[in-house]
N, C-alpha and C. Protein backbone atom coordinates (compact mmCIF):
# COMPACT_ATOMS: atom_id res chain seq x y z
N UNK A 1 0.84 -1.17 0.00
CA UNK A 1 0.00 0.00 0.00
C UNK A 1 0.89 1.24 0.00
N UNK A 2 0.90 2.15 -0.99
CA UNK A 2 1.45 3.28 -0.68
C UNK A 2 0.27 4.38 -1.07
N UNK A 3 0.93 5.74 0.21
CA UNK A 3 0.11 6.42 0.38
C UNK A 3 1.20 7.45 0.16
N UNK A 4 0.83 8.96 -0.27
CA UNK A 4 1.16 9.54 -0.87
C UNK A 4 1.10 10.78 0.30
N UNK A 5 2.20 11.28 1.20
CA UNK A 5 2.40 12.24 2.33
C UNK A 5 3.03 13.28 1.96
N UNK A 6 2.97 14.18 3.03
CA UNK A 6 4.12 15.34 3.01
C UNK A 6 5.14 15.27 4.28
N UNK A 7 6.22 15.54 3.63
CA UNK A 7 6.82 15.58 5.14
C UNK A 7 6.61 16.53 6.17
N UNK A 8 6.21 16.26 7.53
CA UNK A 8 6.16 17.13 8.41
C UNK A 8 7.26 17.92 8.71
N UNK A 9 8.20 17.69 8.62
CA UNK A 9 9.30 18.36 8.99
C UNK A 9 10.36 19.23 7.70
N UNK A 10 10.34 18.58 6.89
CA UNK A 10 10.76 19.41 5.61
C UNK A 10 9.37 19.73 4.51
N UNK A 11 8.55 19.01 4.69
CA UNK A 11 7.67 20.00 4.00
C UNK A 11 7.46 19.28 2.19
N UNK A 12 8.81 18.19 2.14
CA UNK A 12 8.53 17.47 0.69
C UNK A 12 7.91 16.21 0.55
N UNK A 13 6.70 16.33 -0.48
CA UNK A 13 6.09 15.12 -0.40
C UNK A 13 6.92 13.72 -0.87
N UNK A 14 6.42 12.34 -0.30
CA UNK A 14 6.92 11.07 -0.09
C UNK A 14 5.96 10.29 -0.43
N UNK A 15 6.19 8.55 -0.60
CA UNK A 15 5.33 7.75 -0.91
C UNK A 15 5.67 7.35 0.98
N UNK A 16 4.41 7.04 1.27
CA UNK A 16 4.74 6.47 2.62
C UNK A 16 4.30 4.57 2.50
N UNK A 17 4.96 3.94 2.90
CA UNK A 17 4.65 2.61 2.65
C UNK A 17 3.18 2.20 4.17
N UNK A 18 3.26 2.66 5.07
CA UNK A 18 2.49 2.79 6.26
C UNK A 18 1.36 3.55 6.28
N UNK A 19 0.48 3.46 6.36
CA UNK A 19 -0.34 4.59 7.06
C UNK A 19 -0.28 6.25 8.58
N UNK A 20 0.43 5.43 8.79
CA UNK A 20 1.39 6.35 10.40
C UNK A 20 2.54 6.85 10.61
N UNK A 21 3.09 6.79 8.73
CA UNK A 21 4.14 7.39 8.57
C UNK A 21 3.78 9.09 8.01
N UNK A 22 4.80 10.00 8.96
CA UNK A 22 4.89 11.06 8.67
C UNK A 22 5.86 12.12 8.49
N UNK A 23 6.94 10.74 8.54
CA UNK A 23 8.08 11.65 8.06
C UNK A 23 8.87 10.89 6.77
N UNK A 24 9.70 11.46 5.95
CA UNK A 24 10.42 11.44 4.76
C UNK A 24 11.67 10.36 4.97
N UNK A 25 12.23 10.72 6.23
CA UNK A 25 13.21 9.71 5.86
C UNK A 25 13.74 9.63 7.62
N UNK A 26 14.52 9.02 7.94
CA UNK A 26 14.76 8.64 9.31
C UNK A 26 15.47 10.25 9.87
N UNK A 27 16.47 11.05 8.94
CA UNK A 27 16.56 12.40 9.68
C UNK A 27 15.55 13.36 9.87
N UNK A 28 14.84 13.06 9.18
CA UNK A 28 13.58 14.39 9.54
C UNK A 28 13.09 13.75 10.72
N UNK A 29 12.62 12.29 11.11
CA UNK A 29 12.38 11.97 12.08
C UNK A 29 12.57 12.31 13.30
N UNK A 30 13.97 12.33 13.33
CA UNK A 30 14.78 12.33 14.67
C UNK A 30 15.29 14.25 14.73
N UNK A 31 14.66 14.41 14.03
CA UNK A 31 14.76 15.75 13.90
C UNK A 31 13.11 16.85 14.50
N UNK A 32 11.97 16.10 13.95
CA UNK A 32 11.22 16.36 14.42
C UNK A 32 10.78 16.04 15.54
N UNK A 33 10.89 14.87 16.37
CA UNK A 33 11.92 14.46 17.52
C UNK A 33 12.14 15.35 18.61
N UNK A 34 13.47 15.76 17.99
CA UNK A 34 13.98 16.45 19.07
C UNK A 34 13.50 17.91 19.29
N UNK A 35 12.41 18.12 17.87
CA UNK A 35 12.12 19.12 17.95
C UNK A 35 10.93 19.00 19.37
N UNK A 36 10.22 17.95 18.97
CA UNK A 36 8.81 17.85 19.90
C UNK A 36 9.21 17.77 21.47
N UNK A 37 10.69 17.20 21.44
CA UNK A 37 10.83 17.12 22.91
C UNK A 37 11.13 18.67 23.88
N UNK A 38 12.33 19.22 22.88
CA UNK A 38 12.86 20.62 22.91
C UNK A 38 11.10 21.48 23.31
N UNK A 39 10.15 21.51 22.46
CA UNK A 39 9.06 22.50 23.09
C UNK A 39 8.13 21.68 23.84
N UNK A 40 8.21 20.83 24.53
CA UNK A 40 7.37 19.86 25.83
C UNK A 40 8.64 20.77 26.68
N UNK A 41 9.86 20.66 27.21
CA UNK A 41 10.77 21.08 27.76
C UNK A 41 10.44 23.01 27.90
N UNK A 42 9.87 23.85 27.00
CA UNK A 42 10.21 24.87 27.11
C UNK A 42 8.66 25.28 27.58
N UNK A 43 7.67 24.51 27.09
CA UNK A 43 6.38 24.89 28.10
C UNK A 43 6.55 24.19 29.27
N UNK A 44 7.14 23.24 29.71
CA UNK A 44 7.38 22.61 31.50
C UNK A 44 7.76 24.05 32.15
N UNK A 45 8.85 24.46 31.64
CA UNK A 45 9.56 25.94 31.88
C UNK A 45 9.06 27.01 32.34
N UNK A 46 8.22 26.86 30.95
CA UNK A 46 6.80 28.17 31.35
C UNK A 46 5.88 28.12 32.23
N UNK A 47 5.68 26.74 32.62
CA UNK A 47 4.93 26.38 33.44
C UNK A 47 4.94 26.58 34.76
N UNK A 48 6.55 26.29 34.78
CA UNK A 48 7.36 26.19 35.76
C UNK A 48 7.37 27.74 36.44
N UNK A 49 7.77 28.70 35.92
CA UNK A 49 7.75 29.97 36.17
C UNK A 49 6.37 30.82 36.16
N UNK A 50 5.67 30.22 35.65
CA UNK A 50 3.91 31.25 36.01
C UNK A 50 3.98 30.51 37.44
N UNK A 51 4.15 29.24 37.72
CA UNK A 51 3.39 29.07 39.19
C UNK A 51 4.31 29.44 40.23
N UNK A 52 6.03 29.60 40.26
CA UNK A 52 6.61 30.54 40.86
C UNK A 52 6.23 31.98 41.22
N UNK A 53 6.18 32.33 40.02
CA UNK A 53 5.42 33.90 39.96
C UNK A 53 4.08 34.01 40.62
N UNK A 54 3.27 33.03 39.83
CA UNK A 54 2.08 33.23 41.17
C UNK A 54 2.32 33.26 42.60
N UNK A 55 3.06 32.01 42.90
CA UNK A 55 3.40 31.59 44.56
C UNK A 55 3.67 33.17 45.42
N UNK A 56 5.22 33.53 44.32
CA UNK A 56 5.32 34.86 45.02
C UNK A 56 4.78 36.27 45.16
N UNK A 57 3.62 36.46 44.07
CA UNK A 57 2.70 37.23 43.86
C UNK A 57 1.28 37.36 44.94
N UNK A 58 0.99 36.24 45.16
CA UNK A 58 -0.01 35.76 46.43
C UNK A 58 0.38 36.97 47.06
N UNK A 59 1.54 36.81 47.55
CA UNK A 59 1.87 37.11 49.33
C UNK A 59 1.62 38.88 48.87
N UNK A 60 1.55 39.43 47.78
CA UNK A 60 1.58 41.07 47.92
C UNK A 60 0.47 41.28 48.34
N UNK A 61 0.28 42.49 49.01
CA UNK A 61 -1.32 43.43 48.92
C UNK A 61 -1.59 44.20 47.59
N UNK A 62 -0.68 44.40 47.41
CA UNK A 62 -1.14 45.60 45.48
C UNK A 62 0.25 44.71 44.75
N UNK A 63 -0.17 45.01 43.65
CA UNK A 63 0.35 44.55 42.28
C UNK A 63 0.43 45.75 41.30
N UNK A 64 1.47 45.91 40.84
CA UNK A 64 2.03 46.97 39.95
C UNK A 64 0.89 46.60 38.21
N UNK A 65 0.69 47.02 37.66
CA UNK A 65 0.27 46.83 36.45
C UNK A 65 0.92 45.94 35.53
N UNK A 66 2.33 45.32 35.43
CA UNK A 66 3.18 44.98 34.93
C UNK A 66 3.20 43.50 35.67
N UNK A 67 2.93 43.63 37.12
CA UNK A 67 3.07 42.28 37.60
C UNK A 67 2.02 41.56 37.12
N UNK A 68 0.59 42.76 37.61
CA UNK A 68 -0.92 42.22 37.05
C UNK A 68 -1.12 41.61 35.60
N UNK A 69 -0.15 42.25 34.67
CA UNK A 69 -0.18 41.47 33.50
C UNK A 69 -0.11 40.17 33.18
N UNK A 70 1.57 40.40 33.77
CA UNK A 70 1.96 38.80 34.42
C UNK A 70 1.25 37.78 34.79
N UNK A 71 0.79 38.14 35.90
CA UNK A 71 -0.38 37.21 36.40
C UNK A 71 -1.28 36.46 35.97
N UNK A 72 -1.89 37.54 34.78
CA UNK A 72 -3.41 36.78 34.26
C UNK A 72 -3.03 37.12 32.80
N UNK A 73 -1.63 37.07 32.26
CA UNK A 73 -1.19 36.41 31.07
C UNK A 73 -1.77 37.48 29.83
N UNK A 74 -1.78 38.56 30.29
CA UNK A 74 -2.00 39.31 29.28
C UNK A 74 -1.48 40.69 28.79
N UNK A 75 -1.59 41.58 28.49
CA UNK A 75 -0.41 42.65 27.59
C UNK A 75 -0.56 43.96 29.06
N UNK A 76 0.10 45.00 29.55
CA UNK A 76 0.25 45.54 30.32
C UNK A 76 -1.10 46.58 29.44
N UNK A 77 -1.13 47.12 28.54
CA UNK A 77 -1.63 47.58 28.05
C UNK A 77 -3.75 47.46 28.51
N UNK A 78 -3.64 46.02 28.02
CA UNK A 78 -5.30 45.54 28.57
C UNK A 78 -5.45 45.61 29.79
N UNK A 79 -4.27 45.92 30.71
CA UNK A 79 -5.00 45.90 32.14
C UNK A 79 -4.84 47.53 32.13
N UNK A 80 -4.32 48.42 31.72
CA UNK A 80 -4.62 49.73 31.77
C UNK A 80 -6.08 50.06 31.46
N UNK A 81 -6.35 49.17 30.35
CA UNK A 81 -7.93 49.52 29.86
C UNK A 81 -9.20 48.51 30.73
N UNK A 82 -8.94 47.84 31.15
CA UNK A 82 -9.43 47.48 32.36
C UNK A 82 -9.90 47.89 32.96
N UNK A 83 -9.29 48.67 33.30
CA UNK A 83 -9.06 49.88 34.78
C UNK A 83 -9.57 51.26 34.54
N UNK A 84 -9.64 51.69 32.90
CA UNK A 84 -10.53 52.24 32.47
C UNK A 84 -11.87 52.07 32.41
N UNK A 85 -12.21 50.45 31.86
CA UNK A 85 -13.73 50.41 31.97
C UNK A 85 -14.07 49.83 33.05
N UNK A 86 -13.29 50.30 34.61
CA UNK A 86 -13.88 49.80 35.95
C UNK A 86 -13.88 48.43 36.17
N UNK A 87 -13.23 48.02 35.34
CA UNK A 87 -13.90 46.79 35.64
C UNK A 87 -12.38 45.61 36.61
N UNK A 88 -11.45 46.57 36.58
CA UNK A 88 -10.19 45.87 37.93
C UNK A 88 -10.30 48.15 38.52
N UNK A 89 -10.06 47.51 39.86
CA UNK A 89 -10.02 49.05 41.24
C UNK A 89 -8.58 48.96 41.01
N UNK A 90 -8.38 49.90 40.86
CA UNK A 90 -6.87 50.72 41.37
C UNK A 90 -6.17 51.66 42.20
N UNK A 91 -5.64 51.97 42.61
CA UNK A 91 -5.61 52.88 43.38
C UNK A 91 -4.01 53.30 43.65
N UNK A 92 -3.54 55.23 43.52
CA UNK A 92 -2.51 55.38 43.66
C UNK A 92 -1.97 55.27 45.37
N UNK A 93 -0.87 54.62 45.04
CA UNK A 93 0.32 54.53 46.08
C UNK A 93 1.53 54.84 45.95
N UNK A 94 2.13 55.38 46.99
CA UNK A 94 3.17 56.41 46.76
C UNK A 94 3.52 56.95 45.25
N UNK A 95 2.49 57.60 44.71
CA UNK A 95 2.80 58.47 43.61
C UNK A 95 2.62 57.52 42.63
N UNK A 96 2.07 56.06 42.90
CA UNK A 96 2.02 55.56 41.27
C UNK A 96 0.52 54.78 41.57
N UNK A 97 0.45 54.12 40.11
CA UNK A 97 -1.05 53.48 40.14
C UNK A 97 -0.57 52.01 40.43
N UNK A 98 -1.26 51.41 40.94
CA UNK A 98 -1.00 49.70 41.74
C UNK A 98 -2.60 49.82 41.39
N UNK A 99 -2.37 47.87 41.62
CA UNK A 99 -4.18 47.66 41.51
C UNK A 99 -4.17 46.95 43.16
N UNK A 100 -5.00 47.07 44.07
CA UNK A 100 -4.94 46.69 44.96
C UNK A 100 -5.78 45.37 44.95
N UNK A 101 -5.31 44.38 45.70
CA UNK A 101 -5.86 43.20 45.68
C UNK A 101 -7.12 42.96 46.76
N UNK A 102 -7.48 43.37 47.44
CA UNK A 102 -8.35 43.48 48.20
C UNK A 102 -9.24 44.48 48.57
């Protein structure tokens, strides 16, 4: 049976003799591989560091805008506008804007 693929990893089509074949030749394999392992490894990472960051974020009473971003994973920018349409409280402390957590 041959079935007629593209390679996932270079992108040129192949006759595949398998059905569950999806790569071209044994280097694209071990190439795509190491690719899949390399970004499982770099979201553990990420993972790894949002729940640090949370852990140590807990313990504040106010959060800077920049941390708040941080936090809930989004652009410093959207929590400015946020805070425009009321919808996160802020409040200045010593001369700057913090969002207070409580």
């Amino acid at each position: 049976m041959e079935v007629k693929r593209i390679c996932q990893w270079c992108g040129k089509p192949f006759i595949a003799q398998k059905t569950t074949t999806c790569y071209c030749s044994p280097q694209c394999s071990k190439r795509g591989y190491k690719h899949r392992i390399k970004e499982r490894k770099m979201e553990l990472r990420h993972i790894q560091e949002m729940q640090e960051l949370r852990s140590n974020l807990e313990k504040q009473e106010y959060f800077t805008f920049s941390q708040a971003a941080r936090l809930m994973g989004v652009s410093r920018q959207y929590i400015y506008k946020l805070v425009k349409e009321d919808k996160l409280r802020a409040s200045r402390i010593s001369g700057r804007m913090a969002l207070v957590r409580r």
